[in-house]
Structure formats: C-alpha cells, structure tokens
PDB file of N, CA and C in Angstrom:
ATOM      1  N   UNK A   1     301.180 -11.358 253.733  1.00  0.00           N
ATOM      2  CA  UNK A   1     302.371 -10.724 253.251  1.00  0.00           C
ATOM      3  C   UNK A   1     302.044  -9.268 252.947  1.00  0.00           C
ATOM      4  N   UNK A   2     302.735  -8.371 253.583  1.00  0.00           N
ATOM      5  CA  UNK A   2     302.750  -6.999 253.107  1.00  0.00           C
ATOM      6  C   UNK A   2     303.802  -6.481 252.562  1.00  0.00           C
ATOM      7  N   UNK A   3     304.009  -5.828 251.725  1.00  0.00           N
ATOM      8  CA  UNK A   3     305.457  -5.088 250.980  1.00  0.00           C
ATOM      9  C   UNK A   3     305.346  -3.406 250.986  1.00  0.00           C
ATOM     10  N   UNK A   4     306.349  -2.635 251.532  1.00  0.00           N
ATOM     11  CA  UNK A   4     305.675  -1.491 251.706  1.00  0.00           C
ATOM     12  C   UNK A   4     307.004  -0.691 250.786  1.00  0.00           C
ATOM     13  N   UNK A   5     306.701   0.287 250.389  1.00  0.00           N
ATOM     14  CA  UNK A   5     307.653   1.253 249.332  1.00  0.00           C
ATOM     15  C   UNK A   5     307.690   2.021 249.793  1.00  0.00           C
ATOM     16  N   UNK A   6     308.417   3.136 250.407  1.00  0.00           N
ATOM     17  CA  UNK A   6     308.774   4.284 250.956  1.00  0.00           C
ATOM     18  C   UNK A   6     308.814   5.723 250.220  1.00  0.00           C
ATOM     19  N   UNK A   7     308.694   6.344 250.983  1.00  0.00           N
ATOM     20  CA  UNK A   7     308.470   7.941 250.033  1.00  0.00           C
ATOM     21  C   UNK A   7     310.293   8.102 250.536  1.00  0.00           C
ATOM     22  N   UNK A   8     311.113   8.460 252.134  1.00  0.00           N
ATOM     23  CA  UNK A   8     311.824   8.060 251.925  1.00  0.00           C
ATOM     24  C   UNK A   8     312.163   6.605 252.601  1.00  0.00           C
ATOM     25  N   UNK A   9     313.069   6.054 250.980  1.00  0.00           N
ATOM     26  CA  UNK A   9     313.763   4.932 251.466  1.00  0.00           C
ATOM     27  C   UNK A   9     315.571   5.042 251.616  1.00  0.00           C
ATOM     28  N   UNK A  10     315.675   5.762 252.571  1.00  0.00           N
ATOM     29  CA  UNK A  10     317.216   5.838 253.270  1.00  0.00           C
ATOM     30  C   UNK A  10     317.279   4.533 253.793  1.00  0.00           C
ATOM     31  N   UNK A  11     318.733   4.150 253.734  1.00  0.00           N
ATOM     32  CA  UNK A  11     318.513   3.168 254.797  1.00  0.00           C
ATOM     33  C   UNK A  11     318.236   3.266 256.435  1.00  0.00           C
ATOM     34  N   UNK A  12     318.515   4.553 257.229  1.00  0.00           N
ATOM     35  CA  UNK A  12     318.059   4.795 258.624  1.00  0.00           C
ATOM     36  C   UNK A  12     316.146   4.575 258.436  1.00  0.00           C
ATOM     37  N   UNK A  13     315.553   5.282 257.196  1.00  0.00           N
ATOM     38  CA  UNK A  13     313.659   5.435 257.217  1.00  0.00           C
ATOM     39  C   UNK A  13     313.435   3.274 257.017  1.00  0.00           C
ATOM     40  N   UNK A  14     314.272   2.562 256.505  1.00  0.00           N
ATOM     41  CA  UNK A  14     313.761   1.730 256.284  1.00  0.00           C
ATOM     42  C   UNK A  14     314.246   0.713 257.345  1.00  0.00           C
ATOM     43  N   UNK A  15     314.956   0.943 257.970  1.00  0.00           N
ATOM     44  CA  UNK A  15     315.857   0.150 259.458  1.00  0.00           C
ATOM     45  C   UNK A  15     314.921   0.912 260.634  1.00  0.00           C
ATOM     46  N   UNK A  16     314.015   1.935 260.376  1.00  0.00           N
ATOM     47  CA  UNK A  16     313.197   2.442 261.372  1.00  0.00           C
ATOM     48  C   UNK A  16     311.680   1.509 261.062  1.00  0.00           C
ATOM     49  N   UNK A  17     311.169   1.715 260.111  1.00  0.00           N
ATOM     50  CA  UNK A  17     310.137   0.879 259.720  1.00  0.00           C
ATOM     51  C   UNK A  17     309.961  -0.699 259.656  1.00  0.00           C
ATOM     52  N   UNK A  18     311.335  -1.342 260.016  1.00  0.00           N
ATOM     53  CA  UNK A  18     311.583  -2.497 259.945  1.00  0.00           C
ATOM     54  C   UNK A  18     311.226  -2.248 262.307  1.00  0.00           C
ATOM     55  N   UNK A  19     311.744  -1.794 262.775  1.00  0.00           N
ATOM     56  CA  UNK A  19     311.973  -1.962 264.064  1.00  0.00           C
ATOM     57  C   UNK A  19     310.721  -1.413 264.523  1.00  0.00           C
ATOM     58  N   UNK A  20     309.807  -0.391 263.590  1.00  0.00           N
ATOM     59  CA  UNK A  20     308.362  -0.049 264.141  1.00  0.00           C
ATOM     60  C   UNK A  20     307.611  -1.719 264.125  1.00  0.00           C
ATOM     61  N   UNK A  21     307.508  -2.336 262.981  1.00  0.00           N
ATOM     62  CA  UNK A  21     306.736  -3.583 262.832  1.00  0.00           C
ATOM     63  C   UNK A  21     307.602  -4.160 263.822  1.00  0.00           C
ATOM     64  N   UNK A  22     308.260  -4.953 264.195  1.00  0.00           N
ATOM     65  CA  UNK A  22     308.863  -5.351 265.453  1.00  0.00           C
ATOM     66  C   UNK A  22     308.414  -5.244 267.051  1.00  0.00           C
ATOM     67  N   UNK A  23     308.397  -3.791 266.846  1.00  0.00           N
ATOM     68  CA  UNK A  23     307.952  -3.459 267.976  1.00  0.00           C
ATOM     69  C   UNK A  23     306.511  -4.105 268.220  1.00  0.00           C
ATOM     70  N   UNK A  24     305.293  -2.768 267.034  1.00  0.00           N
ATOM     71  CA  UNK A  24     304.207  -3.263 267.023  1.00  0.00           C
ATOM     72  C   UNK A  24     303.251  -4.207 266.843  1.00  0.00           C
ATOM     73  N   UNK A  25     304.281  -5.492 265.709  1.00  0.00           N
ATOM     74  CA  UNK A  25     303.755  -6.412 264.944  1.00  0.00           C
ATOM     75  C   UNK A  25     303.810  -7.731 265.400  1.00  0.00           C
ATOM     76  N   UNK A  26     304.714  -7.572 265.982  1.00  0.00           N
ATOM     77  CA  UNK A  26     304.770  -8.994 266.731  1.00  0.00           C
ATOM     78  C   UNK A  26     304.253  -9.283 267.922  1.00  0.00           C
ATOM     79  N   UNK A  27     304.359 -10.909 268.350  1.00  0.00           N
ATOM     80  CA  UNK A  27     304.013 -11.753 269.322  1.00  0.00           C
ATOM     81  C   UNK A  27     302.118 -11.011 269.522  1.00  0.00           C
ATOM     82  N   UNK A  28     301.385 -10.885 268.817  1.00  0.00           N
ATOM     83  CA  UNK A  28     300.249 -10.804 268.806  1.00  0.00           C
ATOM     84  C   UNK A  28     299.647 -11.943 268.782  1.00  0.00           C
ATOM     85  N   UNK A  29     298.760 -12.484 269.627  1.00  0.00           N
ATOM     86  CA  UNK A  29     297.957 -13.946 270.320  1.00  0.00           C
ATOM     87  C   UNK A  29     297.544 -14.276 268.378  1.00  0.00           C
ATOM     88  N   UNK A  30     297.762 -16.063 268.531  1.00  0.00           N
ATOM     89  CA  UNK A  30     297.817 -16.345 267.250  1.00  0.00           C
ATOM     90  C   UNK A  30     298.535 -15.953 266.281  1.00  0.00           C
ATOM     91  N   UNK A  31     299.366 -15.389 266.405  1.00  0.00           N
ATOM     92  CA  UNK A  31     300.460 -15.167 265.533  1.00  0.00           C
ATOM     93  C   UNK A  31     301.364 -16.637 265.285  1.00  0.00           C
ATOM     94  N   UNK A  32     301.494 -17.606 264.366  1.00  0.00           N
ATOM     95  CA  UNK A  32     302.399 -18.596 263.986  1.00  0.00           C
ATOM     96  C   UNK A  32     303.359 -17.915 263.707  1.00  0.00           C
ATOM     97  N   UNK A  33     303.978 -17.295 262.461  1.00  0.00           N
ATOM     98  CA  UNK A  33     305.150 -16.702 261.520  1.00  0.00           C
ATOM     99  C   UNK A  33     304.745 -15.532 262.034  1.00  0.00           C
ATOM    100  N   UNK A  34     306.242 -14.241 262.283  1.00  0.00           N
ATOM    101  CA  UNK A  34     305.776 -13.147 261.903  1.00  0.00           C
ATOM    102  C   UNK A  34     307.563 -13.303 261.749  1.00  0.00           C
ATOM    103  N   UNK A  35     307.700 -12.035 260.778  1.00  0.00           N
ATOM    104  CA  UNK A  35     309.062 -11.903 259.905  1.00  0.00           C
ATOM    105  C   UNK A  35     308.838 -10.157 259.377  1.00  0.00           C
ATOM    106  N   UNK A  36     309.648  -9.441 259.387  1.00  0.00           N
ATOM    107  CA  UNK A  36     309.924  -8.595 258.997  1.00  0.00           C
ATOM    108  C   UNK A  36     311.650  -7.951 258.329  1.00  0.00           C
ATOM    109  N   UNK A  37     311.575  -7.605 257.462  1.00  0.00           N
ATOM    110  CA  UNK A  37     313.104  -7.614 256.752  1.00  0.00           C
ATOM    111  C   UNK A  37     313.154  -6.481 255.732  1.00  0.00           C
ATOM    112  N   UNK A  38     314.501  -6.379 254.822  1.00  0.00           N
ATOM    113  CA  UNK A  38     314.533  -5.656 253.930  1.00  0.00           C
ATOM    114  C   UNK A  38     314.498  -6.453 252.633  1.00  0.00           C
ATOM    115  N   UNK A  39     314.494  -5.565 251.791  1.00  0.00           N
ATOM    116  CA  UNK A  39     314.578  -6.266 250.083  1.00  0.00           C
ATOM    117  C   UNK A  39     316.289  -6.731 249.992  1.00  0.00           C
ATOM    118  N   UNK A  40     316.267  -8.010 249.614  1.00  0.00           N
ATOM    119  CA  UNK A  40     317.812  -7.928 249.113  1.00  0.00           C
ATOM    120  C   UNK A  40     318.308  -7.336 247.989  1.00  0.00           C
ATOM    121  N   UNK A  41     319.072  -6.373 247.620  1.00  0.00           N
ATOM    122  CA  UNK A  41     319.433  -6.189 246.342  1.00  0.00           C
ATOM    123  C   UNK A  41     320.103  -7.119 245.296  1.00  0.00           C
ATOM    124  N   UNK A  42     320.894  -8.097 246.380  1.00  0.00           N
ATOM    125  CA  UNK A  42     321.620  -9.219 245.437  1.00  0.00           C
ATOM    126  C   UNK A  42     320.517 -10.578 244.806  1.00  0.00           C
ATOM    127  N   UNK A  43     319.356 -10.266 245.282  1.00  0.00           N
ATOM    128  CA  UNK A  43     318.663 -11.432 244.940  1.00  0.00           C
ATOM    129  C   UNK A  43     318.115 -10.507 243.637  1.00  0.00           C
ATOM    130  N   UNK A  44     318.391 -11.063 242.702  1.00  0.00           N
ATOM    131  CA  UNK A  44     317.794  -9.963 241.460  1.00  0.00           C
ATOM    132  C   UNK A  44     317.866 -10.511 240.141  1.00  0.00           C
ATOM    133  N   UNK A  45     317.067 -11.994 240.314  1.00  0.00           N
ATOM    134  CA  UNK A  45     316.893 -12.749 239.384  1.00  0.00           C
ATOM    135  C   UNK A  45     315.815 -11.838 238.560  1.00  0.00           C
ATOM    136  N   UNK A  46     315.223 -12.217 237.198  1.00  0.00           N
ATOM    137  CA  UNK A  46     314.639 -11.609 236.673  1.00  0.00           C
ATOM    138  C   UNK A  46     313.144 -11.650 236.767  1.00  0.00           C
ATOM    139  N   UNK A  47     312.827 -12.911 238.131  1.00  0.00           N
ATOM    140  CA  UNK A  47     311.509 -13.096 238.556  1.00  0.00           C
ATOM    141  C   UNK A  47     311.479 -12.269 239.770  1.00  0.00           C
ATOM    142  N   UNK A  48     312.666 -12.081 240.394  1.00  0.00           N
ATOM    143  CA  UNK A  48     311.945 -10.909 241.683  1.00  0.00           C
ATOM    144  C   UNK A  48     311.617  -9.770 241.585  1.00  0.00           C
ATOM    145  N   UNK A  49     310.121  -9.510 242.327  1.00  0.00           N
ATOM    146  CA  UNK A  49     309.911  -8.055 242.128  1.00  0.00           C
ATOM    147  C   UNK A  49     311.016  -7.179 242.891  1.00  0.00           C
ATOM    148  N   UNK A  50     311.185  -6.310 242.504  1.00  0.00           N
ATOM    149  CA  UNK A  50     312.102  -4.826 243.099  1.00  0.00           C
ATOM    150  C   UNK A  50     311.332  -3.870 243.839  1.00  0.00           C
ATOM    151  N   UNK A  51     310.092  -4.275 243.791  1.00  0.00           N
ATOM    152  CA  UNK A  51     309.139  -2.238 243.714  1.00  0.00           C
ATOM    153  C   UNK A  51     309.337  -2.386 246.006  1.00  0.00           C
ATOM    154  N   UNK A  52     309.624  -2.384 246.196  1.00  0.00           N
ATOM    155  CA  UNK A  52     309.859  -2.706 247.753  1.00  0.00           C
ATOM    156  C   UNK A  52     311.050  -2.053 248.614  1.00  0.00           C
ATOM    157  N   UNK A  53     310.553  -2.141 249.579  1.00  0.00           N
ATOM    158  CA  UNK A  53     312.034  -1.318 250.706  1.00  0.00           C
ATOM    159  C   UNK A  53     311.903  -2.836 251.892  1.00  0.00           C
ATOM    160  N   UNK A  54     310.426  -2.886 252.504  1.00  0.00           N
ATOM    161  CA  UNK A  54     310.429  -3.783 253.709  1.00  0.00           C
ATOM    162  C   UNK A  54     309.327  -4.555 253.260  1.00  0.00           C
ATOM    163  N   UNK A  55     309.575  -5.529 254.168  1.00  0.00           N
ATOM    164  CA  UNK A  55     308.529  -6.913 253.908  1.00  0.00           C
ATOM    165  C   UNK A  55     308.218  -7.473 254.820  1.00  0.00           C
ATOM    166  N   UNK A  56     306.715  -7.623 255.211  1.00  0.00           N
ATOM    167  CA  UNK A  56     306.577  -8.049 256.414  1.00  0.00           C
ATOM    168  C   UNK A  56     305.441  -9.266 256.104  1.00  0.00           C
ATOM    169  N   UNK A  57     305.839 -10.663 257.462  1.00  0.00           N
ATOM    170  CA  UNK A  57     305.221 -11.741 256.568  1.00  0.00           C
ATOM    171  C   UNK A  57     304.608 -12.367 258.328  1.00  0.00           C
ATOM    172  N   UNK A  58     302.854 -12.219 257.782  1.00  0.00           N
ATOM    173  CA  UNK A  58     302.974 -12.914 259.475  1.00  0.00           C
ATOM    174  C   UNK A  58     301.786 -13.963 258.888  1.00  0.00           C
ATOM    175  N   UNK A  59     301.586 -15.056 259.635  1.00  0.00           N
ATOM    176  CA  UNK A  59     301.153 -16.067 259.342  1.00  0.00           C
ATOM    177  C   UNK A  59     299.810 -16.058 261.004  1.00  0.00           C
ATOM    178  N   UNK A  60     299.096 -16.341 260.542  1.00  0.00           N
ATOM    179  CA  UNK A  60     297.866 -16.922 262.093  1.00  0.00           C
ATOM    180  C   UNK A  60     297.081 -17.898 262.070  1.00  0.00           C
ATOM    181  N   UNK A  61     297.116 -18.378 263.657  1.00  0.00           N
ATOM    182  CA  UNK A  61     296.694 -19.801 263.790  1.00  0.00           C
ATOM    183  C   UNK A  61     295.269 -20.245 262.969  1.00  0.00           C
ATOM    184  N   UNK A  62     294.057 -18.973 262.958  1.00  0.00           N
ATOM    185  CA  UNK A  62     293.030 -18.706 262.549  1.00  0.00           C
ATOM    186  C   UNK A  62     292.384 -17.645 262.038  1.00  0.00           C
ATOM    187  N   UNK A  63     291.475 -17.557 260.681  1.00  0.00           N
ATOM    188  CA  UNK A  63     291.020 -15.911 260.815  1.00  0.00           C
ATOM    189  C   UNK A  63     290.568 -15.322 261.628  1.00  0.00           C
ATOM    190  N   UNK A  64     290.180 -16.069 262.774  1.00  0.00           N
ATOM    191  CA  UNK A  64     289.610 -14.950 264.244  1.00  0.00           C
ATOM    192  C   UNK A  64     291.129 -14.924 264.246  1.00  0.00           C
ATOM    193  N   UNK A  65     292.191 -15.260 264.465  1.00  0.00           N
ATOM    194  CA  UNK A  65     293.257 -14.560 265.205  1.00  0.00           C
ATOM    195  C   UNK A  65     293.289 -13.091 264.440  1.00  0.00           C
ATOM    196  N   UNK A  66     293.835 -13.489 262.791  1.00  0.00           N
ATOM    197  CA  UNK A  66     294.210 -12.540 261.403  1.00  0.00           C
ATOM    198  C   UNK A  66     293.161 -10.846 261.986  1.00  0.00           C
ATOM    199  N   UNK A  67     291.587 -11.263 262.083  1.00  0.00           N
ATOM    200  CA  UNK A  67     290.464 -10.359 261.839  1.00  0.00           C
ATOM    201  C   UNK A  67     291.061  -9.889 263.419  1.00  0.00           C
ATOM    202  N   UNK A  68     291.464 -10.524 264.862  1.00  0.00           N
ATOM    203  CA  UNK A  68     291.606  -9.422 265.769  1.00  0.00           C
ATOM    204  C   UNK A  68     292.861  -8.793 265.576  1.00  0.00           C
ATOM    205  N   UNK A  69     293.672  -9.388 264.834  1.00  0.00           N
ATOM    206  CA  UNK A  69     295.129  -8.610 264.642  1.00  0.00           C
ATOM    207  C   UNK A  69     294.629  -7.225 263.947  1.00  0.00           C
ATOM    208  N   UNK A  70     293.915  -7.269 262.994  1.00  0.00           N
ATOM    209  CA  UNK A  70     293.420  -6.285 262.193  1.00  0.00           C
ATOM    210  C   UNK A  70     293.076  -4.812 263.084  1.00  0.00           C
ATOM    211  N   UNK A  71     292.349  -5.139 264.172  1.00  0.00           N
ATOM    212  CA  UNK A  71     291.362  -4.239 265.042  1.00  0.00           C
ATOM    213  C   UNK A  71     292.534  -4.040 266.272  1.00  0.00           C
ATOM    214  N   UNK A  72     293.372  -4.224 266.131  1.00  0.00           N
ATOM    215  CA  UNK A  72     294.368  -4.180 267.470  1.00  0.00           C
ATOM    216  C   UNK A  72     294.737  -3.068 267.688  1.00  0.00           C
ATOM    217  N   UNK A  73     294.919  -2.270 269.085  1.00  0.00           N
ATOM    218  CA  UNK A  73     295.667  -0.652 269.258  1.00  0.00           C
ATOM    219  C   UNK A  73     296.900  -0.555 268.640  1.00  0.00           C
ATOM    220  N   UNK A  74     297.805  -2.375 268.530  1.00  0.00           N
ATOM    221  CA  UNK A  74     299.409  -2.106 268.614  1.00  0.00           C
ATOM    222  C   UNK A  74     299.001  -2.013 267.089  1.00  0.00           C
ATOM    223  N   UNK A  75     298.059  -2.032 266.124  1.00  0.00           N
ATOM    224  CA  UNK A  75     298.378  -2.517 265.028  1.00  0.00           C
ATOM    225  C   UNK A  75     297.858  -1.220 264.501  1.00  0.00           C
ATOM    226  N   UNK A  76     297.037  -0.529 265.348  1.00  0.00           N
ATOM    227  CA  UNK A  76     296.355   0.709 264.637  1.00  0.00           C
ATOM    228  C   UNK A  76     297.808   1.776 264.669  1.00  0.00           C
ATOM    229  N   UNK A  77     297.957   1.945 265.919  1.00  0.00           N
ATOM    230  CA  UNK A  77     299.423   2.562 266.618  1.00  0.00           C
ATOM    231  C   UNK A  77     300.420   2.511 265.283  1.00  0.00           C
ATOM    232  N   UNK A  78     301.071   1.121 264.639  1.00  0.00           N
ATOM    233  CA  UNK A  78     301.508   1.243 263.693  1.00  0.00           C
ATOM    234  C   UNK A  78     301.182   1.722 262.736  1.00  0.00           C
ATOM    235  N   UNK A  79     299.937   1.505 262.100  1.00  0.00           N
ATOM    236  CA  UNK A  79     299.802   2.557 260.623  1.00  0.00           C
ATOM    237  C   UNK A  79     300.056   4.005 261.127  1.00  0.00           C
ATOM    238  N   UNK A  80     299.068   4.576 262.226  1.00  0.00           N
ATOM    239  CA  UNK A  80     299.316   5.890 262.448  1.00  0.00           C
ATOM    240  C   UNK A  80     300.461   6.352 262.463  1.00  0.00           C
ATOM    241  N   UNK A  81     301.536   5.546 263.290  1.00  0.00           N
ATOM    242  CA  UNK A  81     303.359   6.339 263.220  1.00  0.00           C
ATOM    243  C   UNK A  81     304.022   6.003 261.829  1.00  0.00           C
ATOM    244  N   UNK A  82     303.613   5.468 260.856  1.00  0.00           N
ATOM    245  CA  UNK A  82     304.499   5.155 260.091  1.00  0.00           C
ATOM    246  C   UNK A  82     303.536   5.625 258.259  1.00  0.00           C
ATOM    247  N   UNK A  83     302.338   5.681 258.452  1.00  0.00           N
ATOM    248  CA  UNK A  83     301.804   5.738 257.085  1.00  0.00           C
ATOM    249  C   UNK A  83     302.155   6.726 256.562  1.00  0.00           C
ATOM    250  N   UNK A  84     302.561   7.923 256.456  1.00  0.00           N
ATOM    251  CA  UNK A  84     302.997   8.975 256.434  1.00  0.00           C
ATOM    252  C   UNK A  84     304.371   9.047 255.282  1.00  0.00           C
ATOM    253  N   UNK A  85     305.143   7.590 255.584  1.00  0.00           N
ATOM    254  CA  UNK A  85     306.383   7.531 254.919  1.00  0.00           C
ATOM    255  C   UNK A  85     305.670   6.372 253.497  1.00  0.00           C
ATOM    256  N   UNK A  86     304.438   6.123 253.858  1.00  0.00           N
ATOM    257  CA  UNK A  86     304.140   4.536 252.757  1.00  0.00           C
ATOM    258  C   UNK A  86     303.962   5.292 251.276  1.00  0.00           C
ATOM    259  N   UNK A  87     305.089   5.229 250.574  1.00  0.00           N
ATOM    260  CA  UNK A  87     304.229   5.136 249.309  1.00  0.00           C
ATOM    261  C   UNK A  87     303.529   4.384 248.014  1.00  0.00           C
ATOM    262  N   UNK A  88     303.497   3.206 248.775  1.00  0.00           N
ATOM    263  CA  UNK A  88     302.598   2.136 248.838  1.00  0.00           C
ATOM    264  C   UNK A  88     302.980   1.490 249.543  1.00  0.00           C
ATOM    265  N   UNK A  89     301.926   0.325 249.934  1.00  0.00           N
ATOM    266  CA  UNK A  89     301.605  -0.613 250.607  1.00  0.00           C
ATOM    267  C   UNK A  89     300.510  -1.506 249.679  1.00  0.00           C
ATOM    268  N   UNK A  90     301.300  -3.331 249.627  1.00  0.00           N
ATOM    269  CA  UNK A  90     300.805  -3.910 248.815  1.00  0.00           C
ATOM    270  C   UNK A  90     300.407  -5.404 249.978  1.00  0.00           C
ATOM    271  N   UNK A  91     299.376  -5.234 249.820  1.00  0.00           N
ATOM    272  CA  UNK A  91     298.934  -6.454 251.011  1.00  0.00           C
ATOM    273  C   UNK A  91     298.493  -7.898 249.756  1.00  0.00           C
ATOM    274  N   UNK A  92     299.137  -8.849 250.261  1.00  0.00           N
ATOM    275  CA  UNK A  92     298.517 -10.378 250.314  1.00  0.00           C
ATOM    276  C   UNK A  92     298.167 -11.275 251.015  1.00  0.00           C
ATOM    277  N   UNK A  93     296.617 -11.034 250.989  1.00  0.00           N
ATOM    278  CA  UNK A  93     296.188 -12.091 252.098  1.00  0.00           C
ATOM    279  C   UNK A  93     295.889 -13.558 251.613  1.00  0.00           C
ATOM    280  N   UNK A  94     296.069 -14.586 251.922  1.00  0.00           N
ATOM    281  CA  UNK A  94     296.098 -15.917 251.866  1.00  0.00           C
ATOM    282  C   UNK A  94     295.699 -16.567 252.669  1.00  0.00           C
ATOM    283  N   UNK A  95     295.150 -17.827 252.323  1.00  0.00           N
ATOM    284  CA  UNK A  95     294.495 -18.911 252.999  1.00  0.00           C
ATOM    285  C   UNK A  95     295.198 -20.126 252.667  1.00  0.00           C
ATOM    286  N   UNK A  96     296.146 -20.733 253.469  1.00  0.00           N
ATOM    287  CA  UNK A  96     297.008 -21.379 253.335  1.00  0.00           C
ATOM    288  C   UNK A  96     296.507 -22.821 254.259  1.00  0.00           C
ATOM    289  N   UNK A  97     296.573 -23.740 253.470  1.00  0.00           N
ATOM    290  CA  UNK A  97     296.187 -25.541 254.024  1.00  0.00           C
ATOM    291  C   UNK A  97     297.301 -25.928 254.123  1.00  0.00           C
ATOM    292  N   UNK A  98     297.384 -26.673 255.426  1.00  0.00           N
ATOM    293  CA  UNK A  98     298.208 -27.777 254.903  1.00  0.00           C
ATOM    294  C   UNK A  98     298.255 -29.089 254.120  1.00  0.00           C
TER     295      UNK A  98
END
C-alpha cells in the first residue's frame, strides 16, 4: 500500500497521478491486486486517515515478484515523472498469509 500527498492536489494533478500509476504500475509479471484511486471525502469516519490525495494498492504473487517490481524501468520511469509533485509518500509493505 502506498498513499501519496501532493504539493499540488488539484483535482486535474491528482486524476494525472492516478493515470501515471495506471499507466506505469500495472499488469507487471506477478502482480495479483493492483488498484489505484482517490481519497473519498465522504468516507470520514473518525478512524480514517485524511493526510492523502491517491492510493495505490498492489498485491504480488511472491517477494521475487514485489523485489523485481521494485528495480523495474516502468517503475523507475514513474517516480522520475511524478516525484516532483510528492509531498509525501507513505509506503506499507506487508506480508500477507492466507
């Protein structure tokens, strides 16, 4: 799970950053889940965090998949076009059993 906060968050900078991960983030070999979206504003119980613009959630078959996603051009390609706007980026990595 990554959550990224924007320096700007317009809605065109965050409907662009949603369609960069799209582009770049997906259908990568071993990829199970991949999901990318915005924050809802109406979900705003008093347990959801807010600090967010986009959310991106990808799941892999194995950590060799996770560790080559890491080292990938499409994945380097993405930080380079887009880090620029991050004003943060909050990564959770997990090890999930069934």
């Amino acid at each position: 799970m990554v959550y990224f906060s924007l320096r700007d968050n317009s809605p065109a900078a965050i409907e662009r950053l949603v369609a960069s991960c799209k582009e770049h983030l997906a259908g990568h070999p071993g990829t199970v889940l991949f999901a990318a979206g915005t924050r809802d504003p109406e979900m705003a119980r008093d347990v959801n965090d807010k600090q967010f613009d986009v959310a991106l959630q990808l799941v892999f078959s194995s950590r060799a998949a996770h560790d080559a996603y890491q080292v990938d051009p499409r994945h380097a390609k993405f930080i380079s076009e887009n880090k620029a706007n991050w004003a943060t980026v909050r990564v959770f990595d997990a090890f999930v059993s069934e």
